[in-house]
Protein backbone atom coordinates (compact mmCIF):
# COMPACT_ATOMS: atom_id res chain seq x y z
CA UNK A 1 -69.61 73.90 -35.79
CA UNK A 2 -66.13 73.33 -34.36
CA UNK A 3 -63.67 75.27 -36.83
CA UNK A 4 -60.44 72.97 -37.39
CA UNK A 5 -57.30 74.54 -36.63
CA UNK A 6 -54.78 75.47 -39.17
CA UNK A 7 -51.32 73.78 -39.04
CA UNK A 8 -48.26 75.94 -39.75
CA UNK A 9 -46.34 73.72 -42.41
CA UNK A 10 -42.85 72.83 -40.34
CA UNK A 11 -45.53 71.74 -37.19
CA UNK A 12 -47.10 69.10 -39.80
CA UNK A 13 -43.47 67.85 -41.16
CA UNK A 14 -42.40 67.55 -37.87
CA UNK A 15 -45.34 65.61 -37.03
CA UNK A 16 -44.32 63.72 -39.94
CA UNK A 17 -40.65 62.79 -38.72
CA UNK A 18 -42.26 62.28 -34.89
CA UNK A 19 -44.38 59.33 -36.56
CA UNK A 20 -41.46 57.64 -38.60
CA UNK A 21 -39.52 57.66 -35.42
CA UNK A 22 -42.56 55.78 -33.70
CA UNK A 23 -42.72 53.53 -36.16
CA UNK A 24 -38.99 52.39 -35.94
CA UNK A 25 -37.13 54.70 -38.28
CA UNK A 26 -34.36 56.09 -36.52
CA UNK A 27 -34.71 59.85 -36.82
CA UNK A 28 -32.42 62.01 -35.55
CA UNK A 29 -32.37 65.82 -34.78
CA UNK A 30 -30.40 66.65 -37.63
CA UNK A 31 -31.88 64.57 -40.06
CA UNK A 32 -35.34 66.72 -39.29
CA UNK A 33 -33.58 69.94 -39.24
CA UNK A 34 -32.17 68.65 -43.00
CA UNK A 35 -35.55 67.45 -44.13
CA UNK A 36 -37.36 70.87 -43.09
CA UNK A 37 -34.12 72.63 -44.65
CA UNK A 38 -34.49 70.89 -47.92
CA UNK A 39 -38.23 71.10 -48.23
CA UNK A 40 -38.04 75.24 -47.89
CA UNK A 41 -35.75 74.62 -51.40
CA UNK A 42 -38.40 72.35 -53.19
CA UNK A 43 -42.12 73.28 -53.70
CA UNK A 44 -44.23 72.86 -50.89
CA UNK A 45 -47.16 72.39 -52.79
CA UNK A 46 -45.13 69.31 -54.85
CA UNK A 47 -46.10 66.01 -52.99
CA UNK A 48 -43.70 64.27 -54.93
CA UNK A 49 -40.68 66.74 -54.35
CA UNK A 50 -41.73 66.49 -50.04
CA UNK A 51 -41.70 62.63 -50.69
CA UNK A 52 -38.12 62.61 -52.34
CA UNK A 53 -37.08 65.27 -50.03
CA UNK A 54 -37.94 62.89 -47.17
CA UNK A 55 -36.34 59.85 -48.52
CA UNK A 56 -33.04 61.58 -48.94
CA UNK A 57 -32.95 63.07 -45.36
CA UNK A 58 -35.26 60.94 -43.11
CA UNK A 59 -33.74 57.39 -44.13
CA UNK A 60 -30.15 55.62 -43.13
CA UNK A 61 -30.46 52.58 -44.75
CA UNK A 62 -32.41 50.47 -47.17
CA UNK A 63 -34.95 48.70 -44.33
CA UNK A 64 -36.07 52.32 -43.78
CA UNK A 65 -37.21 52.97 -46.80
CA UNK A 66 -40.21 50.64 -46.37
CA UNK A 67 -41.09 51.67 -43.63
CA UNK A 68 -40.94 55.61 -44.75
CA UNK A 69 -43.32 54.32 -47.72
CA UNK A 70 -45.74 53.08 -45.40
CA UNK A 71 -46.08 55.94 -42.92
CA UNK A 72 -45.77 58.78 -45.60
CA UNK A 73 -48.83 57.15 -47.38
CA UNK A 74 -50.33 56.94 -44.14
CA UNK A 75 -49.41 60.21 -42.89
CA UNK A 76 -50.13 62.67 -45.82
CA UNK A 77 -52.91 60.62 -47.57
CA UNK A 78 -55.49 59.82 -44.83
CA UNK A 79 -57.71 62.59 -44.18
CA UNK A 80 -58.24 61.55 -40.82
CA UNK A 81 -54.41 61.41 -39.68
CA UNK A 82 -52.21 58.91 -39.11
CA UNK A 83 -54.09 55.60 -38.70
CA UNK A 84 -53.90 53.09 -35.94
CA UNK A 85 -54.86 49.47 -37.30
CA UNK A 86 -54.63 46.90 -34.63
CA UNK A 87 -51.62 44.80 -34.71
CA UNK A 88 -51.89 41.45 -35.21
CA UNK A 89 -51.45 38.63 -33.07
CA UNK A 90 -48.20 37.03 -33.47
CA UNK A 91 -48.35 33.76 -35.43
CA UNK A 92 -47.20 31.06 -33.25
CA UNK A 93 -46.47 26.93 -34.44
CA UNK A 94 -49.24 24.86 -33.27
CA UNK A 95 -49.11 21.11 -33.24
CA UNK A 96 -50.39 18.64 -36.10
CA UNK A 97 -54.45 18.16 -36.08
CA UNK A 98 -53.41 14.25 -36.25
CA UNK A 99 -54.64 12.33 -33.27
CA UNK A 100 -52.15 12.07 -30.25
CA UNK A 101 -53.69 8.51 -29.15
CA UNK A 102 -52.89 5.46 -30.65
CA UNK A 103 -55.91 4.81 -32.89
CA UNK A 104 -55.51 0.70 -31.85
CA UNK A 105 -54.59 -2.37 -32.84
CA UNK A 106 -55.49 -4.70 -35.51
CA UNK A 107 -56.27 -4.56 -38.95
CA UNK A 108 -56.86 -1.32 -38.63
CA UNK A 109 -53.54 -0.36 -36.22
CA UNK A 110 -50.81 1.67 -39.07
CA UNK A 111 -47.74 0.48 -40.01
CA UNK A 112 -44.69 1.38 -38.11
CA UNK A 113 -43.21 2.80 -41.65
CA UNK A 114 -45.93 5.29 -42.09
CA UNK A 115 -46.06 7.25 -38.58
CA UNK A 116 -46.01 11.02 -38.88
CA UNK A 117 -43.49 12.56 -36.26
CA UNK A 118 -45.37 15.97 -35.20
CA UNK A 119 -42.35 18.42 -33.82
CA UNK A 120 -42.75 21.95 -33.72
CA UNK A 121 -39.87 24.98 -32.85
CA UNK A 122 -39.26 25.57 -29.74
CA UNK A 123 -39.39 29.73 -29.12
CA UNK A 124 -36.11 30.06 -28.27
CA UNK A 125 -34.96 28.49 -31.79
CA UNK A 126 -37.00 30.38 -33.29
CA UNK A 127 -35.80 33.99 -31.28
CA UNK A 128 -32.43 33.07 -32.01
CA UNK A 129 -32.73 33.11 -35.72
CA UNK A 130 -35.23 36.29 -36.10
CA UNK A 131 -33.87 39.71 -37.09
CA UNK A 132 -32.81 41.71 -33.88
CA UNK A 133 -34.22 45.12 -35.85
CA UNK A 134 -37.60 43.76 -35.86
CA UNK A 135 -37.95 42.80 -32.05
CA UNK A 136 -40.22 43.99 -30.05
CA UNK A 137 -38.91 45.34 -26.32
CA UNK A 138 -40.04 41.87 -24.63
CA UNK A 139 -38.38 39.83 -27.33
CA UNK A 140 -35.18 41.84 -26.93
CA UNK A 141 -35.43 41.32 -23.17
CA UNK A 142 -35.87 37.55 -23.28
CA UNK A 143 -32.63 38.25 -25.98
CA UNK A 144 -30.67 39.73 -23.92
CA UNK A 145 -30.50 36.55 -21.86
CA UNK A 146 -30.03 34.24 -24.35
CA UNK A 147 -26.31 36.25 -24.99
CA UNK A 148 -24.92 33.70 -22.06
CA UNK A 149 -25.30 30.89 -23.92
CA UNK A 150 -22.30 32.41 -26.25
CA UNK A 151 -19.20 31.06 -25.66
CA UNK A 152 -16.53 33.07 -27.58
CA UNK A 153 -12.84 31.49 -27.36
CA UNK A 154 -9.49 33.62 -28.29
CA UNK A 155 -7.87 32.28 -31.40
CA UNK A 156 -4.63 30.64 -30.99
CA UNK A 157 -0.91 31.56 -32.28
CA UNK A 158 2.27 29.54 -32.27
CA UNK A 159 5.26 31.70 -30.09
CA UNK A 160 8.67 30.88 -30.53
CA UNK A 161 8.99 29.35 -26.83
CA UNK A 162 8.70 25.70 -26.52
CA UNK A 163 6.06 23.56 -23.87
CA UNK A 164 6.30 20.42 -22.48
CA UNK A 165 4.11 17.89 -24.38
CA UNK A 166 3.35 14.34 -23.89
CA UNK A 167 4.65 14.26 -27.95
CA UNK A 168 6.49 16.10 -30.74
CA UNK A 169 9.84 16.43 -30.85
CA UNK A 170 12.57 15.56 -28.47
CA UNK A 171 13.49 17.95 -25.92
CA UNK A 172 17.24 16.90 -25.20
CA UNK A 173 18.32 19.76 -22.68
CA UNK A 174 15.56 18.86 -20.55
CA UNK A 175 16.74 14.64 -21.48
CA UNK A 176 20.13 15.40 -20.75
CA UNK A 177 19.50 17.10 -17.24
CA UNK A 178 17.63 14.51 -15.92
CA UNK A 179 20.55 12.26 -16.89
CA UNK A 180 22.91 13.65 -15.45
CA UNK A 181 20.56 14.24 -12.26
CA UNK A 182 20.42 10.10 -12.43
CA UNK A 183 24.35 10.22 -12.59
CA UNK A 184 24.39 9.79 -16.05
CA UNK A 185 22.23 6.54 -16.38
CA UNK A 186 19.64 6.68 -19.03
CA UNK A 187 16.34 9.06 -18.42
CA UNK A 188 12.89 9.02 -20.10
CA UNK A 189 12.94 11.15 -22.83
CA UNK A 190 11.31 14.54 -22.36
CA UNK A 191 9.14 16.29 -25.52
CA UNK A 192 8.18 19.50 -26.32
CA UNK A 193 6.06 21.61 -28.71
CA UNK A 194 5.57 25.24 -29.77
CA UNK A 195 3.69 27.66 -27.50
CA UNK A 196 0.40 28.69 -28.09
CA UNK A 197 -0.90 32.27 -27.02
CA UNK A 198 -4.20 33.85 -27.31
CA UNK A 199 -4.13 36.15 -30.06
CA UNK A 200 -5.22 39.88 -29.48
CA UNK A 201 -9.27 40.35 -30.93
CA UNK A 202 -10.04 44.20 -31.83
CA UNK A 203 -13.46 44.73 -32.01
CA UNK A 204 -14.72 47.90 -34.09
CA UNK A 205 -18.41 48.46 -33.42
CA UNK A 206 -20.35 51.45 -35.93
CA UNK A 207 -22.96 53.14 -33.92
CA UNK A 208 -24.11 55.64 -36.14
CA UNK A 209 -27.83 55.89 -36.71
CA UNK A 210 -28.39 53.25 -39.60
CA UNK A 211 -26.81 50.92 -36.78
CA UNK A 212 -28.72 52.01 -33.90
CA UNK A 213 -30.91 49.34 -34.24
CA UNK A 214 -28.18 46.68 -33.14
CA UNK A 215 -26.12 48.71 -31.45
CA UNK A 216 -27.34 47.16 -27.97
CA UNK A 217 -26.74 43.73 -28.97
CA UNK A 218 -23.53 44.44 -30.32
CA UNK A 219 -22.22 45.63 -27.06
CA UNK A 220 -23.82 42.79 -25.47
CA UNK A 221 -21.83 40.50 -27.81
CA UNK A 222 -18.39 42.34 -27.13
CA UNK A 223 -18.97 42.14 -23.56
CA UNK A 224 -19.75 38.61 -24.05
CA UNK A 225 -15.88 38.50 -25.81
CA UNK A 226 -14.42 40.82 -22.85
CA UNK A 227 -15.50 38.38 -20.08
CA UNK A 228 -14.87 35.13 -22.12
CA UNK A 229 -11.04 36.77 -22.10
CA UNK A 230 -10.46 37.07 -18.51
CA UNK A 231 -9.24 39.91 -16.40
CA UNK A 232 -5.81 39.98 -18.55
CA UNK A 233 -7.90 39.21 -21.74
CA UNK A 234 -6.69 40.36 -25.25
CA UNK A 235 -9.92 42.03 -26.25
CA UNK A 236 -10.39 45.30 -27.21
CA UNK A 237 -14.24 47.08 -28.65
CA UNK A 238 -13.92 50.85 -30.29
CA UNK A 239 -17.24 52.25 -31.51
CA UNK A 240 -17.00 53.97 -34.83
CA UNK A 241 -19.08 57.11 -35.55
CA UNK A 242 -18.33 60.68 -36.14
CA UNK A 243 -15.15 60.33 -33.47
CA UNK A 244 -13.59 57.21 -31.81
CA UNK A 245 -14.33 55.81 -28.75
CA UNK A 246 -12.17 53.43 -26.73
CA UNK A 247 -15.00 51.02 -24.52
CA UNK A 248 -12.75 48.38 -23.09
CA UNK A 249 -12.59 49.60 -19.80
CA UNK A 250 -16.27 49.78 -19.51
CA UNK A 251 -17.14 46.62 -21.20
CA UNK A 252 -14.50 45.19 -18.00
CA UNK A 253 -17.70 44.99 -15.37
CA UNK A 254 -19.02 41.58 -15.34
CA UNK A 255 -22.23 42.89 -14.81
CA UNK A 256 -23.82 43.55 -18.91
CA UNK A 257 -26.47 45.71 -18.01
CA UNK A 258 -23.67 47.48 -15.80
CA UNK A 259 -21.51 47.46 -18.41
CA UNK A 260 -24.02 48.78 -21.28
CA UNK A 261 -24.81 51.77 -18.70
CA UNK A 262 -21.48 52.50 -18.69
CA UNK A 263 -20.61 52.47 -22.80
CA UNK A 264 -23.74 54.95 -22.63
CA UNK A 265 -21.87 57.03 -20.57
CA UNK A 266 -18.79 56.77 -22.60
CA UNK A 267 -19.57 57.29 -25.76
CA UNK A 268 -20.73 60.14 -27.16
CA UNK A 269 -21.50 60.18 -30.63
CA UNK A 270 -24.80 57.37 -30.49
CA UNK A 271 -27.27 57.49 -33.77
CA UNK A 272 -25.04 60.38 -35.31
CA UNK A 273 -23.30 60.33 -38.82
CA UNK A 274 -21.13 57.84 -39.95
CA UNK A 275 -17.51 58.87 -40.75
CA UNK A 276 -15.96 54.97 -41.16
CA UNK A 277 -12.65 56.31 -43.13
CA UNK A 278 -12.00 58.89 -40.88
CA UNK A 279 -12.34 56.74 -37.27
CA UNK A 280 -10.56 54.39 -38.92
CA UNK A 281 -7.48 56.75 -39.52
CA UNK A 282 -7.88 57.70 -35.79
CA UNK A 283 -7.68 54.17 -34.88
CA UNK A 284 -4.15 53.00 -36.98
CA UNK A 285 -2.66 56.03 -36.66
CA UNK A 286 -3.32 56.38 -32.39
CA UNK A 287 -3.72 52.66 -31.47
CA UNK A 288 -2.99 50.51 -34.78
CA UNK A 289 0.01 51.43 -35.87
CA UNK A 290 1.67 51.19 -32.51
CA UNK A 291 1.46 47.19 -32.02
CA UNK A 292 -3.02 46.94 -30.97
CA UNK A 293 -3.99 45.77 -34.58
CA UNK A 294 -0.31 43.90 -35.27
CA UNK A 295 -1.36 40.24 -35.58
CA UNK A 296 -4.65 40.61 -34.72
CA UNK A 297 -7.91 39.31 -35.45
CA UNK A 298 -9.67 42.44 -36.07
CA UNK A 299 -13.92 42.88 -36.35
CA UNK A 300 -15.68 45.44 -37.86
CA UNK A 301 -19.25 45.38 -37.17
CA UNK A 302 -21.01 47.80 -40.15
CA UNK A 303 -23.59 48.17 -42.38
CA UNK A 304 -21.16 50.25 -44.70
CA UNK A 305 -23.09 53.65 -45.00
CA UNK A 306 -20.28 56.00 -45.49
CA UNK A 307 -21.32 59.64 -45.66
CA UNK A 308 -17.31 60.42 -46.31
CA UNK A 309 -14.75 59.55 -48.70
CA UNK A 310 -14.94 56.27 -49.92
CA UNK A 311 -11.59 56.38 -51.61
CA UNK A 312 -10.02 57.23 -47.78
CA UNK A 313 -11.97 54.35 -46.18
CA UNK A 314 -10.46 52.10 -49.25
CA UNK A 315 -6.97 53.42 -47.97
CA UNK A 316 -7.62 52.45 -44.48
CA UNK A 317 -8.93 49.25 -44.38
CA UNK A 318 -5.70 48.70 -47.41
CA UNK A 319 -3.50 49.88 -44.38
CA UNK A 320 -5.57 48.03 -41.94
CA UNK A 321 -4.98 44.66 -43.71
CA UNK A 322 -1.60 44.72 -43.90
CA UNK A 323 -1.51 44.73 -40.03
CA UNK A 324 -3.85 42.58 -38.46
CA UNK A 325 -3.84 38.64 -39.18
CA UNK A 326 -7.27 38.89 -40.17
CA UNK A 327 -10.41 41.53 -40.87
CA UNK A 328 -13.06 40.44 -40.37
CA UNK A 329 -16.54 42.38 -41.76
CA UNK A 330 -19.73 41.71 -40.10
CA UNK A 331 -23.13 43.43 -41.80
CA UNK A 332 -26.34 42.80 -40.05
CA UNK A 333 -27.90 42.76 -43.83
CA UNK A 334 -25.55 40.34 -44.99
CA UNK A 335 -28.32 37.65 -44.53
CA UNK A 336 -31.07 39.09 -45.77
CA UNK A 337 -32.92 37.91 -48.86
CA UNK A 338 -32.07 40.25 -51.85
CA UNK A 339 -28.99 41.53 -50.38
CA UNK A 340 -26.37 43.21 -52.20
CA UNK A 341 -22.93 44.58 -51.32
CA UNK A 342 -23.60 48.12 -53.17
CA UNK A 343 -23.20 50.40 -50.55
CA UNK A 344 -19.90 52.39 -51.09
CA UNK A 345 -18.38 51.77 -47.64
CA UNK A 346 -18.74 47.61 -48.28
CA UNK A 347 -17.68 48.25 -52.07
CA UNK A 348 -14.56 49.94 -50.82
CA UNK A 349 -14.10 47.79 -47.93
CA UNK A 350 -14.63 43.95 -49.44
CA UNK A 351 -11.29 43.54 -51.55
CA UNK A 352 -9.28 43.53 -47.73
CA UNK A 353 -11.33 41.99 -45.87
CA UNK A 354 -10.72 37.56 -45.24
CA UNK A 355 -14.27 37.51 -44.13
CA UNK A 356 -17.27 38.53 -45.38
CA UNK A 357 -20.05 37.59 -42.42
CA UNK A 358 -23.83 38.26 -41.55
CA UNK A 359 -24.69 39.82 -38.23
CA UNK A 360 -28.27 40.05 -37.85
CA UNK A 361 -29.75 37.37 -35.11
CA UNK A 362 -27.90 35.45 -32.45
CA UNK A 363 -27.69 32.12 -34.55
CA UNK A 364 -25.48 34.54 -36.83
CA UNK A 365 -23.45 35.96 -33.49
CA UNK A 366 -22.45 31.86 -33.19
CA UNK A 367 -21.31 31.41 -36.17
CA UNK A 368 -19.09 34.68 -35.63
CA UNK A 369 -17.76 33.40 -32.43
CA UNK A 370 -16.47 30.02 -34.55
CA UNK A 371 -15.23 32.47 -37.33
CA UNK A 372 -13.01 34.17 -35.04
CA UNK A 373 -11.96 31.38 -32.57
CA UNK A 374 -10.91 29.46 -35.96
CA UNK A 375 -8.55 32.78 -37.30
């Protein structure tokens, strides 16, 4: 009889944080390294202190804790391992079971008021509205293409220079100098307006590890802004983490995949902590301050997880309203069933921000784009 070999106990937690990682919670180095620190404090023999041990560590934000539920029931209370049930097929719409000919004519032909339109979704709708963190790789891929079809436009500020306009009010220099040009014999009347200029965007992307999971459609998204802006554009994307990272330079390429290689490359800090008070200090004190958030329209894409001080983020985003035109907040849980603004960061961040938006799917991305063009 085969003897069955004996596990050391940090090989089997390990194992344990290898199989939350498969199945989608974003597990980082030192997350493990805290969970096997703060199960040497509790007893190992406990179940429930290695279960609340894990929840504390292991998760980032509230979707993980389902899925911890799921795999630490699966994990430590199957005696043959972590199971493997087949997934199911995905449930597509199928058309009506009503007849597609036209039963006939006669008595028996239906009246015109009763027919039954069948009409299903088409899969793109239906792609565009699902939940990016729930995608599988081919859905993301077919995704990924479906970002074209955004069409973000700069929002629009009055300048103190005047245009020429077929109406508005009467521009008599330009009157008068075509008078005199016709020797002083009367000249149509020239109008004017105010100017209009593109307002600067500032685009402040988290990519800590509770974000991870929309991290790559974010950048798609600002690089979707970037290009819509031209080569002289006024759009400028920071991620947020443990430091700050400037990304408008890469985001420039007008290749996306190009361009997403590139923010790899750049930043450094991708599924670490998140430190949203501090960054943002970095950000008004190096870039803000000095004219980049002045009259801007500026986004900050976040779940809200703060692992600093929430009084200093408060402070910030205080400071950062008072600069910018408009602050924007986008939270990918913000249209979620059952959602509700109790994470410190949002609690501290809501009374200065003008808008309050979901970010979740690429239906929610469009309604951004009007959000912003509209500021």
């Amino acid at each position: 009889m085969t003897a069955v070999p004996v596990r050391d106990a940090d090989e089997v937690l390990l194992g344990f944080t290898r199989a939350l990682r498969a199945a989608g919670v974003p597990v980082t180095h030192d997350r493990a390294a805290g969970f096997l620190e703060a199960v040497s404090l509790v007893d190992l023999g406990d179940p429930r202190a290695t279960y609340v041990a894990g929840r504390a560590t292991l998760c980032a934000s509230p979707d993980d804790l389902l899925r911890y539920d799921q795999v630490h029931e699966a994990y430590f209370g199957s005696r043959d391992g972590l199971p493997r049930p087949r997934p199911r097929d995905p449930v597509r719409p199928t058309w009506s079971d009503l007849p597609e000919t036209d039963p006939g004519t006669g008595d028996d032909a239906p009246d015109l008021d009763d027919e039954v339109v069948r009409a299903r979704a088409s899969e793109t709708e239906v792609l565009r509205h699902r939940d990016i963190a729930t995608m599988s790789a081919a859905e993301r891929h077919r995704l990924a293409g479906m970002f074209a079809t955004l069409r973000p436009r700069s929002p629009l500020r009055r300048v103190a220079r005047h245009d020429r306009w077929h109406r508005g009010e009467v521009d008599a220099a330009r009157t008068l100098r075509a008078s005199l040009r016709r020797m002083g014999e009367p000249a149509p009347i020239a109008w004017r307006r105010r100017g209009l200029r593109a307002r600067r965007v500032v685009l402040l992307v988290d990519v800590s590890g509770s974000m991870s999971s929309y991290a790559d459609a974010l950048l798609r998204l600002a690089h979707r802004f970037t290009q819509a802006a031209g080569p002289r554009g006024r759009v400028e994307t920071f991620t947020l983490g443990t430091r700050l990272t400037h990304l408008t330079r890469a985001l420039r390429s007008r290749d996306a995949e190009r361009a997403l290689v590139l923010a790899g490359e750049t930043v450094p800090d991708w599924s670490g902590g998140t430190r949203l008070g501090e960054t943002l200090r970095i950000f008004l004190d190096r870039w803000g301050q000095r004219g980049l958030a002045r009259g801007a329209v500026v986004v900050v894409f976040s779940d809200g997880w703060e692992r600093g001080d929430a009084s200093l983020l408060a402070e910030q985003m205080q400071r950062l309203a008072r600069l910018a035109h408009r602050v924007v907040w986008v939270n990918p849980h913000r249209g979620k069933a059952g959602y509700e603004p109790v994470q410190q960061g949002v609690v501290a961040a809501l009374p200065h921000c003008d808008d309050f938006v979901a970010g979740h799917s690429l239906a929610t991305y469009a309604e951004l784009v009007e959000v912003v063009a509209g500021a």
